[in-house]
Protein backbone atom coordinates (compact mmCIF):
# COMPACT_ATOMS: atom_id res chain seq x y z
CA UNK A 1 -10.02 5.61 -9.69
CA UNK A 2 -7.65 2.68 -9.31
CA UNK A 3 -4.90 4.99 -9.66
CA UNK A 4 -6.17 7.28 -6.83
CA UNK A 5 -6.33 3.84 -4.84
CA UNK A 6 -2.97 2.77 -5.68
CA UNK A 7 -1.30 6.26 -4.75
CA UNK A 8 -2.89 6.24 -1.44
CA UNK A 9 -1.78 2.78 -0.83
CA UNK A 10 1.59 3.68 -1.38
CA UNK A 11 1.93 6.50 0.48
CA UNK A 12 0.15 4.67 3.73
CA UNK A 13 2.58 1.46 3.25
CA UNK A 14 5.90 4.37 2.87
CA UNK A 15 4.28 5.99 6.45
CA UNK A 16 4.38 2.55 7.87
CA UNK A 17 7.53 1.47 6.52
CA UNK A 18 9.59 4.30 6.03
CA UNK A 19 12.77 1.89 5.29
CA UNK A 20 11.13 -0.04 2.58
CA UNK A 21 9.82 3.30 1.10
CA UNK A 22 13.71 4.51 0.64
CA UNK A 23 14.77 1.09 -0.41
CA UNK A 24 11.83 -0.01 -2.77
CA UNK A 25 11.31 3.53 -4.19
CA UNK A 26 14.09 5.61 -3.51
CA UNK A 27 12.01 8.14 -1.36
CA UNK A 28 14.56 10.80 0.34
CA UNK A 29 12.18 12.23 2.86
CA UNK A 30 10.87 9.91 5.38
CA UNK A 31 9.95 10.72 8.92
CA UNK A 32 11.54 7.99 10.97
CA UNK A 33 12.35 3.96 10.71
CA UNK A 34 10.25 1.22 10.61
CA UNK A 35 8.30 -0.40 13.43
CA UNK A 36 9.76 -3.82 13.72
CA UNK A 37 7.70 -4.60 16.70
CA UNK A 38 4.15 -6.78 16.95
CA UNK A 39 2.27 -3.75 17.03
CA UNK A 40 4.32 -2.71 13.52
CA UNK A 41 4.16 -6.15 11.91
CA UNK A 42 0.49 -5.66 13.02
CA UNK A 43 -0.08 -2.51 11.16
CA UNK A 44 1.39 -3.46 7.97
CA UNK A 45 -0.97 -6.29 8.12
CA UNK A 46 -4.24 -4.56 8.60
CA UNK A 47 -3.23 -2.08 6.31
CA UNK A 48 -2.67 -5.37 3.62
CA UNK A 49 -6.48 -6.59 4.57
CA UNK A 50 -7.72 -3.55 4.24
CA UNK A 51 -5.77 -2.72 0.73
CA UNK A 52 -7.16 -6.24 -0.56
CA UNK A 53 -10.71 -5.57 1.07
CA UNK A 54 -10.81 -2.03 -1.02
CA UNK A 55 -9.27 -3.49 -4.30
CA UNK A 56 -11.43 -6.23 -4.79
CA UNK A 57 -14.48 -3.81 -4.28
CA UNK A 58 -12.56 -1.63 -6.94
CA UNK A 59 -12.27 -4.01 -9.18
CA UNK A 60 -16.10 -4.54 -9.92
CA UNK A 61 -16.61 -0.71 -10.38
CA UNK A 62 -13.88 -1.11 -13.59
CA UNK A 63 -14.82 -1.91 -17.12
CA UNK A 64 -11.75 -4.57 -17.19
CA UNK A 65 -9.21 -5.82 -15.18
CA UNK A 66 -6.51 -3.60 -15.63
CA UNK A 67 -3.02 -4.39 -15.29
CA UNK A 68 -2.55 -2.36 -12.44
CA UNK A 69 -5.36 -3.55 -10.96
CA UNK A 70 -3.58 -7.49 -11.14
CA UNK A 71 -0.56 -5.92 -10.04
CA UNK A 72 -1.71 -4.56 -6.62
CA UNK A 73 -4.03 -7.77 -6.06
């Protein structure tokens, strides 16, 4: 479940932030470069709300906090 949740997350940051995504991970195929205007900044940041939002509804649905789980949070 949380794992699920934690590969989706990653692939949705690497679409918005295609640079990080080769830097941070060492990804090879990425379709363009970051968005480094408002609308960009904007995107990442929804996409953090939303991540956080998600998580923290995750995280009653598991038996313990797991370390991933205080990892992504």
């Amino acid at each position: 479940m949380i794992e699920d949740f934690a590969s989706r997350v990653l692939r949705e940051v690497a679409r918005l932030d295609p640079c990080a995504a080769v830097v941070e991970v060492g990804e090879q195929e990425v379709d363009g470069l970051t968005d480094y205007s408002p609308d960009g900044h904007q995107a990442r940041a929804d996409l953090a709300v939303r991540a956080l939002r998600e998580l923290e509804t995750l995280h009653g649905a598991l038996p313990a906090a797991s370390p991933l789980h205080a990892h992504l949070a």
